[in-house]
PDB file of N, CA and C in Angstrom:
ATOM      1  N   UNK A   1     -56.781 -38.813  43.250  1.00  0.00           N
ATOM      2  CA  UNK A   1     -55.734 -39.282  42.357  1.00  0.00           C
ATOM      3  C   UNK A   1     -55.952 -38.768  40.938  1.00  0.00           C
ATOM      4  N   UNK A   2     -57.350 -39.020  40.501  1.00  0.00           N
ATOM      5  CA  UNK A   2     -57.249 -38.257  39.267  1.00  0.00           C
ATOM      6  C   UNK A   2     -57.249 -36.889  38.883  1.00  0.00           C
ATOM      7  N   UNK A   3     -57.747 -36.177  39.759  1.00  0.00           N
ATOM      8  CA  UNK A   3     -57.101 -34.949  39.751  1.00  0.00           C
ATOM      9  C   UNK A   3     -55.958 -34.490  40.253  1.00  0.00           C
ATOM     10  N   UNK A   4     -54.594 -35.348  40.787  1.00  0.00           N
ATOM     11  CA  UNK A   4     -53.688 -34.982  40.670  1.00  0.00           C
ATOM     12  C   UNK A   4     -52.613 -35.378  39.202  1.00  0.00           C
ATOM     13  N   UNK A   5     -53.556 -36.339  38.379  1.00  0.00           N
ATOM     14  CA  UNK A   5     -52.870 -36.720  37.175  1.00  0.00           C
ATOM     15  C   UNK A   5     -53.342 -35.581  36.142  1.00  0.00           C
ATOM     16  N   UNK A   6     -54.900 -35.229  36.518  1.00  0.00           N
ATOM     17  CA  UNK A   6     -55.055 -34.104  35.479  1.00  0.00           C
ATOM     18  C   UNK A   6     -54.076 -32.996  35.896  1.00  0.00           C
ATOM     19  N   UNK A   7     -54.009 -32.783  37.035  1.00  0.00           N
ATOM     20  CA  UNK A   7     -53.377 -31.189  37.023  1.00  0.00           C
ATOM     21  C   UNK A   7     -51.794 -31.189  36.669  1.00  0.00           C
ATOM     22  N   UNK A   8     -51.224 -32.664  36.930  1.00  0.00           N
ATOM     23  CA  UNK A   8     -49.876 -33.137  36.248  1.00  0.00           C
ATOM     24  C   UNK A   8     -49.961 -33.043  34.429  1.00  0.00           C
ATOM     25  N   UNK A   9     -50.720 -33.609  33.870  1.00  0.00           N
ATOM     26  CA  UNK A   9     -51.192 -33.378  32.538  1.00  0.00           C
ATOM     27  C   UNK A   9     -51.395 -31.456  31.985  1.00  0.00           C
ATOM     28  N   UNK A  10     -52.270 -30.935  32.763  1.00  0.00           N
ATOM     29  CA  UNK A  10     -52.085 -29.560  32.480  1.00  0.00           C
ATOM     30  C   UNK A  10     -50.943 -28.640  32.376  1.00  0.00           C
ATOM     31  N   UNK A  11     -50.347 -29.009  33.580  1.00  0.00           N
ATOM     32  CA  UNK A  11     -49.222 -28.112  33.823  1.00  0.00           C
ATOM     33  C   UNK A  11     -48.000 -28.456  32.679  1.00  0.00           C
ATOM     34  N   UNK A  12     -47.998 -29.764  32.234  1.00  0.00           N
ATOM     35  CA  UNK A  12     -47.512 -29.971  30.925  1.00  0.00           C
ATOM     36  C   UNK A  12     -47.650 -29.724  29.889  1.00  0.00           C
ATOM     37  N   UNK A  13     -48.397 -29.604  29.585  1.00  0.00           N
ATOM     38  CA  UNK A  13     -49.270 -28.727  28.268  1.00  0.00           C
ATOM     39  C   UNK A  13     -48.757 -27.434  28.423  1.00  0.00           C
ATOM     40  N   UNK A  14     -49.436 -26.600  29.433  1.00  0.00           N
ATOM     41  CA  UNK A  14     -49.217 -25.446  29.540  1.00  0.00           C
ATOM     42  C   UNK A  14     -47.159 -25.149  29.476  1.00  0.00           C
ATOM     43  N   UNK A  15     -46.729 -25.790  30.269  1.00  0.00           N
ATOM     44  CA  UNK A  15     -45.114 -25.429  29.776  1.00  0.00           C
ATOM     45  C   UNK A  15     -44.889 -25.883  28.232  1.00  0.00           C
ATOM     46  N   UNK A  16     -45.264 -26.588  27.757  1.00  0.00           N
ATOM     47  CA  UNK A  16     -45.052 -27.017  26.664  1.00  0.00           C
ATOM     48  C   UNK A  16     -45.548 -25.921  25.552  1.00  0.00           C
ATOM     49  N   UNK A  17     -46.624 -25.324  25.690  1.00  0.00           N
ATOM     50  CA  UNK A  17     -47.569 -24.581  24.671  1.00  0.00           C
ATOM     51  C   UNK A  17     -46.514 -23.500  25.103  1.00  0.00           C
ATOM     52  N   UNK A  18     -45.707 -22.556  26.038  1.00  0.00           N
ATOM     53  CA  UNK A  18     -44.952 -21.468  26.354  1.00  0.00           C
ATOM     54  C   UNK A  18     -43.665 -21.398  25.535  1.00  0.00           C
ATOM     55  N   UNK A  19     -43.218 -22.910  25.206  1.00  0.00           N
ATOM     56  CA  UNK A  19     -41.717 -23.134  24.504  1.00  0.00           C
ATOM     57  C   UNK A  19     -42.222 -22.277  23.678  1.00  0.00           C
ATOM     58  N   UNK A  20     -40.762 -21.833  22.906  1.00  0.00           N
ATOM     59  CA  UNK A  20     -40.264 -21.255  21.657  1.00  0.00           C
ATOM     60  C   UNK A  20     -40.645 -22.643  20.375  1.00  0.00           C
ATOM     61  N   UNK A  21     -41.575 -22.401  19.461  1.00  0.00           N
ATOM     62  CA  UNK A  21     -41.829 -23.876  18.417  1.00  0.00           C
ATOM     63  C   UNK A  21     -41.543 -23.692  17.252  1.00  0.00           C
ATOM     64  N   UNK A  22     -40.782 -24.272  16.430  1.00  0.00           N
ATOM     65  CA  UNK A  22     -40.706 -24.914  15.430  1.00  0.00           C
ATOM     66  C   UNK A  22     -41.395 -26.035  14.509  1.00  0.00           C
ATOM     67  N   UNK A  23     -42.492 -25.452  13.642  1.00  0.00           N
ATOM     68  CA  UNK A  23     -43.324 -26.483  12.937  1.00  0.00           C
ATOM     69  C   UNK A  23     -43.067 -26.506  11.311  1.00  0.00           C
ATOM     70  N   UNK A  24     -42.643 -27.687  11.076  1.00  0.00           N
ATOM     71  CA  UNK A  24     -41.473 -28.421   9.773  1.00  0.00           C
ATOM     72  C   UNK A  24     -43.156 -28.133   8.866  1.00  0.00           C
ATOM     73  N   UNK A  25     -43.318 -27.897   7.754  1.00  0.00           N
ATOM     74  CA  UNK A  25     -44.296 -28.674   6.799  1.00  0.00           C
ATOM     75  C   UNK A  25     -43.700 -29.233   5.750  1.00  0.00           C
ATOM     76  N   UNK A  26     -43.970 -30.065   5.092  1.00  0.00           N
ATOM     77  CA  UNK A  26     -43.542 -30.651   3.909  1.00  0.00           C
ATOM     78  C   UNK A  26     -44.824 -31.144   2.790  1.00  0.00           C
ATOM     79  N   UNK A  27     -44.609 -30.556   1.989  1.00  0.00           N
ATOM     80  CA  UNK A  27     -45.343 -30.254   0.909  1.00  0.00           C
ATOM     81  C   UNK A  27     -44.782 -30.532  -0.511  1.00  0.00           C
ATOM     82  N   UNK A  28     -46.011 -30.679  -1.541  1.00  0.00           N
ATOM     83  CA  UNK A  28     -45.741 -31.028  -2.789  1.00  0.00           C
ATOM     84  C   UNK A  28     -46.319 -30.062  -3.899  1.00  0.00           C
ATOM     85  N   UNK A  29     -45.317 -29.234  -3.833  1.00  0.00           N
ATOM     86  CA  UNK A  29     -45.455 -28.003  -4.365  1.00  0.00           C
ATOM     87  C   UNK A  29     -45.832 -27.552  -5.507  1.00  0.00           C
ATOM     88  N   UNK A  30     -46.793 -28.131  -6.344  1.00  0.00           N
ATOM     89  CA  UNK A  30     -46.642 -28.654  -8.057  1.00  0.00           C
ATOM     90  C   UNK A  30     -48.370 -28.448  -8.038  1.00  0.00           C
ATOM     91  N   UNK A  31     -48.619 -27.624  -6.530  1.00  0.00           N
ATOM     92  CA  UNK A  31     -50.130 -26.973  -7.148  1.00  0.00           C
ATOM     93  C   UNK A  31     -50.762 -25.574  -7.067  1.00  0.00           C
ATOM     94  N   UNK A  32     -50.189 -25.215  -7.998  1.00  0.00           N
ATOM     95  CA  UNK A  32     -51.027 -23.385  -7.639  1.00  0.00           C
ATOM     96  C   UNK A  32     -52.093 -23.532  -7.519  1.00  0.00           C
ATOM     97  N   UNK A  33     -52.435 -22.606  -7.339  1.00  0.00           N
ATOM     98  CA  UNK A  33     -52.622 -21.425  -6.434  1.00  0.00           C
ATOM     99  C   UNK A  33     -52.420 -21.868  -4.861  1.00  0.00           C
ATOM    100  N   UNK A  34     -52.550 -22.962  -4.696  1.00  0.00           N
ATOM    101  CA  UNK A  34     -52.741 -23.887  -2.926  1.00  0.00           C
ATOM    102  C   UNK A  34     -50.826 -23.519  -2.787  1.00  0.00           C
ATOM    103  N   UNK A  35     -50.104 -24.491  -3.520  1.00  0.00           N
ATOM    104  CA  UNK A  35     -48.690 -24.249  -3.153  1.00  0.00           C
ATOM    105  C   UNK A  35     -47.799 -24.362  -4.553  1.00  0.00           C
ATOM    106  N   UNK A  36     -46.625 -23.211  -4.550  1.00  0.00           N
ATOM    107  CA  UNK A  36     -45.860 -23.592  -5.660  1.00  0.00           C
ATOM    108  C   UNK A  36     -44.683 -23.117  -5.274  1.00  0.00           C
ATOM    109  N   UNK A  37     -43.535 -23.406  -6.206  1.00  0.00           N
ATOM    110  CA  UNK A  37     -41.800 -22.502  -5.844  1.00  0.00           C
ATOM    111  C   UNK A  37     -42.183 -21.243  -7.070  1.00  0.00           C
ATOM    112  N   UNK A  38     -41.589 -20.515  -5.857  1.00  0.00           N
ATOM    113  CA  UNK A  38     -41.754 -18.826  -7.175  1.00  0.00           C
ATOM    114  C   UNK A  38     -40.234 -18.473  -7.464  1.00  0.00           C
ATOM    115  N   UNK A  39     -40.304 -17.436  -8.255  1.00  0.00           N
ATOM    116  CA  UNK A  39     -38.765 -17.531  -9.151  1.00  0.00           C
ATOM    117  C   UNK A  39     -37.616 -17.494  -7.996  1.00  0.00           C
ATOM    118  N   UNK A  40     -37.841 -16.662  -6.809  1.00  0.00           N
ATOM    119  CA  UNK A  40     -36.683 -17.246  -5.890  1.00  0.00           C
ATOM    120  C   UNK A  40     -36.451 -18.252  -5.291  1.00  0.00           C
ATOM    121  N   UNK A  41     -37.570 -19.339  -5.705  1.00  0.00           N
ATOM    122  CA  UNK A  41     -37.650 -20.759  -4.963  1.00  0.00           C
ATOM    123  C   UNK A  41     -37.572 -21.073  -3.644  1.00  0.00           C
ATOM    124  N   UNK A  42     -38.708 -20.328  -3.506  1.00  0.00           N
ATOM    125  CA  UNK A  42     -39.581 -20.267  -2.535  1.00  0.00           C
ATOM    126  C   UNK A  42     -41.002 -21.009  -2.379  1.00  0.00           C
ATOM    127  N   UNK A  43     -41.422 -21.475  -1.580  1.00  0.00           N
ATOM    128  CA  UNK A  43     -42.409 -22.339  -1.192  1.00  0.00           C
ATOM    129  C   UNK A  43     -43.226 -20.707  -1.248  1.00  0.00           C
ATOM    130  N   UNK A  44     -44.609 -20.858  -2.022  1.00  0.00           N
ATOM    131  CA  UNK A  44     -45.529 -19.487  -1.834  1.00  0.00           C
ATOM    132  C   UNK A  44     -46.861 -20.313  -2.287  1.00  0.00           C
ATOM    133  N   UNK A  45     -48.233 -19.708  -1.919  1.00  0.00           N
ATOM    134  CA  UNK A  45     -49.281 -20.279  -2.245  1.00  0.00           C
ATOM    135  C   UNK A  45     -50.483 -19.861  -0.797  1.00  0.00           C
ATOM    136  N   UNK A  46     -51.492 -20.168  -1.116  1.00  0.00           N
ATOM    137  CA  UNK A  46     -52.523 -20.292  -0.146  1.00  0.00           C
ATOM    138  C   UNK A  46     -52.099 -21.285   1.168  1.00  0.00           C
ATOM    139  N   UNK A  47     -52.193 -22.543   0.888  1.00  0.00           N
ATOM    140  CA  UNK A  47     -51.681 -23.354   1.966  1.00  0.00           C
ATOM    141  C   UNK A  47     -50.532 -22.066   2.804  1.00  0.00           C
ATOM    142  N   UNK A  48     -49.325 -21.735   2.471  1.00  0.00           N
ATOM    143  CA  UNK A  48     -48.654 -21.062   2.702  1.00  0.00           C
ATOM    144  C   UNK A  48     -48.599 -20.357   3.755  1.00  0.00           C
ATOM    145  N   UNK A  49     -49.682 -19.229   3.137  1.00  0.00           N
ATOM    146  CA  UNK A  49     -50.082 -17.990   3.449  1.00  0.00           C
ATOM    147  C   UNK A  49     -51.214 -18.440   4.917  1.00  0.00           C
ATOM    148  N   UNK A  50     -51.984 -19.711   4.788  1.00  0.00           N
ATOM    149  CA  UNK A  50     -52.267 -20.161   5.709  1.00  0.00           C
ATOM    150  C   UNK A  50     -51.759 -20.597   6.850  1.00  0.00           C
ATOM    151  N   UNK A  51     -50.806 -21.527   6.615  1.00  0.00           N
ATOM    152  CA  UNK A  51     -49.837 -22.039   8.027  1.00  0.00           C
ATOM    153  C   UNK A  51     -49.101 -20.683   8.646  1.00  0.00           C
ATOM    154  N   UNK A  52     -48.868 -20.019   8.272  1.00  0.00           N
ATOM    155  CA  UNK A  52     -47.912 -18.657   8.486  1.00  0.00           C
ATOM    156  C   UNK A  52     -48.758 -18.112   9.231  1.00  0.00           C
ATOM    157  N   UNK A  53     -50.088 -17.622   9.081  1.00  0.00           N
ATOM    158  CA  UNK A  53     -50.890 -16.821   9.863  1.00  0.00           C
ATOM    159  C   UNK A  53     -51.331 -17.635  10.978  1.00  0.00           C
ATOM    160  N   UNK A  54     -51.298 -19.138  11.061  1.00  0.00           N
ATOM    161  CA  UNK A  54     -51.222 -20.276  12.093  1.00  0.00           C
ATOM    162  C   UNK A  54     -50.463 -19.530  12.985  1.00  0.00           C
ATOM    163  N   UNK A  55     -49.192 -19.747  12.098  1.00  0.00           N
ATOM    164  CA  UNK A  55     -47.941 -20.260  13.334  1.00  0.00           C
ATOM    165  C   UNK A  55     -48.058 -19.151  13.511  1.00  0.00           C
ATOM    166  N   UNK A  56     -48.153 -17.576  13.373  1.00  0.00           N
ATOM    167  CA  UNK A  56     -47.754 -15.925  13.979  1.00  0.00           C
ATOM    168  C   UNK A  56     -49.231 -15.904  15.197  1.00  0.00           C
ATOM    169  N   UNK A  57     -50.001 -16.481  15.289  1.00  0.00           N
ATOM    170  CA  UNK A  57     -50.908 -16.915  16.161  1.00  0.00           C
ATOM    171  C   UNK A  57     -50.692 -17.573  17.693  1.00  0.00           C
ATOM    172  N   UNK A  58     -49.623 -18.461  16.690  1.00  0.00           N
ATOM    173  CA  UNK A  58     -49.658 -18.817  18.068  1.00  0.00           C
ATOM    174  C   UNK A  58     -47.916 -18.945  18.746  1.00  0.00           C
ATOM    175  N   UNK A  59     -47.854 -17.865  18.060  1.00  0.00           N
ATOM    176  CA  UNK A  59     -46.168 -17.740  18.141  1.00  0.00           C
ATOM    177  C   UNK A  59     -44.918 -18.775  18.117  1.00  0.00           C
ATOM    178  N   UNK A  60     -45.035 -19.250  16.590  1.00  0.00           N
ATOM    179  CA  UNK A  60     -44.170 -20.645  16.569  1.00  0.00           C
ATOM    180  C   UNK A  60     -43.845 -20.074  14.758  1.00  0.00           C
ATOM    181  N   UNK A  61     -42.735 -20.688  14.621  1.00  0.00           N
ATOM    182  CA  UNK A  61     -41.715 -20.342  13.676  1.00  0.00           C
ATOM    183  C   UNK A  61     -42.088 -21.660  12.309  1.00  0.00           C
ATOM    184  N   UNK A  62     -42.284 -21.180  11.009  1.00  0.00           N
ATOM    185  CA  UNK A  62     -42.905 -22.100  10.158  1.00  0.00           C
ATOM    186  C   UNK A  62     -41.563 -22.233   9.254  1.00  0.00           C
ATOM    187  N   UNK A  63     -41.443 -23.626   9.092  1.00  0.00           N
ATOM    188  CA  UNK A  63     -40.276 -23.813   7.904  1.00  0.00           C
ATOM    189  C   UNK A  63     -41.132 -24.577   6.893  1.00  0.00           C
ATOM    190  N   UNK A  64     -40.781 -24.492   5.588  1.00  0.00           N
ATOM    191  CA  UNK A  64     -41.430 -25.065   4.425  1.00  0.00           C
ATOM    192  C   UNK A  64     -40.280 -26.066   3.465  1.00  0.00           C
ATOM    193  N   UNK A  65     -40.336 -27.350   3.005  1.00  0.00           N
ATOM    194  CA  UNK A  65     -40.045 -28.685   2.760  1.00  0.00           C
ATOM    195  C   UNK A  65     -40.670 -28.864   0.979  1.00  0.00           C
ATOM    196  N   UNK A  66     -40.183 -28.680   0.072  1.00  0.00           N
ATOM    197  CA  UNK A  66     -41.087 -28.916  -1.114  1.00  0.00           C
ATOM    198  C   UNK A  66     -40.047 -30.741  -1.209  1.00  0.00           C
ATOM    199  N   UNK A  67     -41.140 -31.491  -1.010  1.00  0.00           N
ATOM    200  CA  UNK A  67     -41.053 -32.848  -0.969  1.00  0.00           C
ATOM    201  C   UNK A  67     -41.993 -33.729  -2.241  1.00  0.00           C
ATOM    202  N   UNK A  68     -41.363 -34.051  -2.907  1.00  0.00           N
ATOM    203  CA  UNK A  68     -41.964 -34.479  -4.024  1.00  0.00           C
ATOM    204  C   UNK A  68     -42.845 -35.605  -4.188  1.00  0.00           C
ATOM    205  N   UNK A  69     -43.726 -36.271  -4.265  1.00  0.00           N
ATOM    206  CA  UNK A  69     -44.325 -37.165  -4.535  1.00  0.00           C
ATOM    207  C   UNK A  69     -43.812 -38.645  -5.518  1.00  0.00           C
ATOM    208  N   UNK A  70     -43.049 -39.276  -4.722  1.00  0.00           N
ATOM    209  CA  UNK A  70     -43.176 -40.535  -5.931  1.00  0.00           C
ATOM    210  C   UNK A  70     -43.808 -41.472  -6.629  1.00  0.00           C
ATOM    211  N   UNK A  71     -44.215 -41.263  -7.933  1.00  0.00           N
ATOM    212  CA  UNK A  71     -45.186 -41.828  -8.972  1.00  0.00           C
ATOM    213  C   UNK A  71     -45.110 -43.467  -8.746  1.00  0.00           C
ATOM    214  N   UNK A  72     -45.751 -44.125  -8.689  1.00  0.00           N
ATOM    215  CA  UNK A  72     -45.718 -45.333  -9.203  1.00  0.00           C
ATOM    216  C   UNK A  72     -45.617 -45.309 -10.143  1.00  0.00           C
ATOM    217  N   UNK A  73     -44.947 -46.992 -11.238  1.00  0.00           N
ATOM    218  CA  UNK A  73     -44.110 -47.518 -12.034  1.00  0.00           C
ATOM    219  C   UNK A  73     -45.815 -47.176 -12.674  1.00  0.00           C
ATOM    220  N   UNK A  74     -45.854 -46.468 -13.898  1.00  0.00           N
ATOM    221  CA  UNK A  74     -46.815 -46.989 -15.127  1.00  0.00           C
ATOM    222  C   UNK A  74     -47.334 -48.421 -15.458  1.00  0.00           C
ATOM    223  N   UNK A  75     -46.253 -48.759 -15.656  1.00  0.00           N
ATOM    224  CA  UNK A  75     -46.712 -50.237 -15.735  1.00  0.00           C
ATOM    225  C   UNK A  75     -45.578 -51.744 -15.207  1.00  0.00           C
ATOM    226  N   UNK A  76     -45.960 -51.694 -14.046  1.00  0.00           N
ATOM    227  CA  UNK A  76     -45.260 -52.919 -13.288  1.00  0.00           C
ATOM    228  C   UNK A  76     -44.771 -54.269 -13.963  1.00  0.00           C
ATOM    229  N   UNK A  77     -44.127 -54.504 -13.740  1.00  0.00           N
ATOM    230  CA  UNK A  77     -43.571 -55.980 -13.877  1.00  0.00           C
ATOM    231  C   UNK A  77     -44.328 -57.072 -12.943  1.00  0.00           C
ATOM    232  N   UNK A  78     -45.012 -57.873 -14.099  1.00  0.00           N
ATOM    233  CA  UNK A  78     -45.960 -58.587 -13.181  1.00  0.00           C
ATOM    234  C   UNK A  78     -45.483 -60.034 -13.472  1.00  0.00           C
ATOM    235  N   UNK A  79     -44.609 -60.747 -12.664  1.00  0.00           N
ATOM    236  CA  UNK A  79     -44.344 -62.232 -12.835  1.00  0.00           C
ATOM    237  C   UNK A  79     -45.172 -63.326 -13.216  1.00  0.00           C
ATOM    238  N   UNK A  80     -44.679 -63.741 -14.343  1.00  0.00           N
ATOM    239  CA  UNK A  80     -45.086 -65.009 -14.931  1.00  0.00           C
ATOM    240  C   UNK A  80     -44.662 -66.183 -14.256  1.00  0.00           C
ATOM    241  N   UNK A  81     -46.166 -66.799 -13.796  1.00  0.00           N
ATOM    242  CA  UNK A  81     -46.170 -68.279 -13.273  1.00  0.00           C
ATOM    243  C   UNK A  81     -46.155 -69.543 -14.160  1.00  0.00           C
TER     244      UNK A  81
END
């Protein structure tokens, strides 16, 4: 039995790893040299240049997301008891 669940488990993987892939990143682009937007506003940087040579590896298609980080309030509103 358990080796008919492993070889059910493999054979899934393996069709799965064959698809055509699409891998989203989303990033906060506000750090050179790692990641920044360049004058055509473009996602460029190390990170970048990294996932790209990932995904051409293992033959899957890289899209890039510059997603901003939201700051917390400086200084909160703290209720008076």
């Amino acid at each position: 039995m358990k080796k008919m669940v492993l070889a059910a488990l493999l054979a899934g993987f393996s069709l799965s790893a064959t698809a055509a892939q699409t891998i989203r990143f989303a990033t906060e682009a506000s750090y050179p040299p790692f990641e920044f937007v360049d004058a055509d506003n473009k996602i460029q940087g190390f990170d970048v240049d990294l996932a790209n040579a990932l995904c051409k590896e293992i033959d899957a298609t890289c899209t890039f997301t510059n997603q901003g980080v939201r700051q917390p309030d400086p200084k909160p509103e703290i209720p008076s008891f």
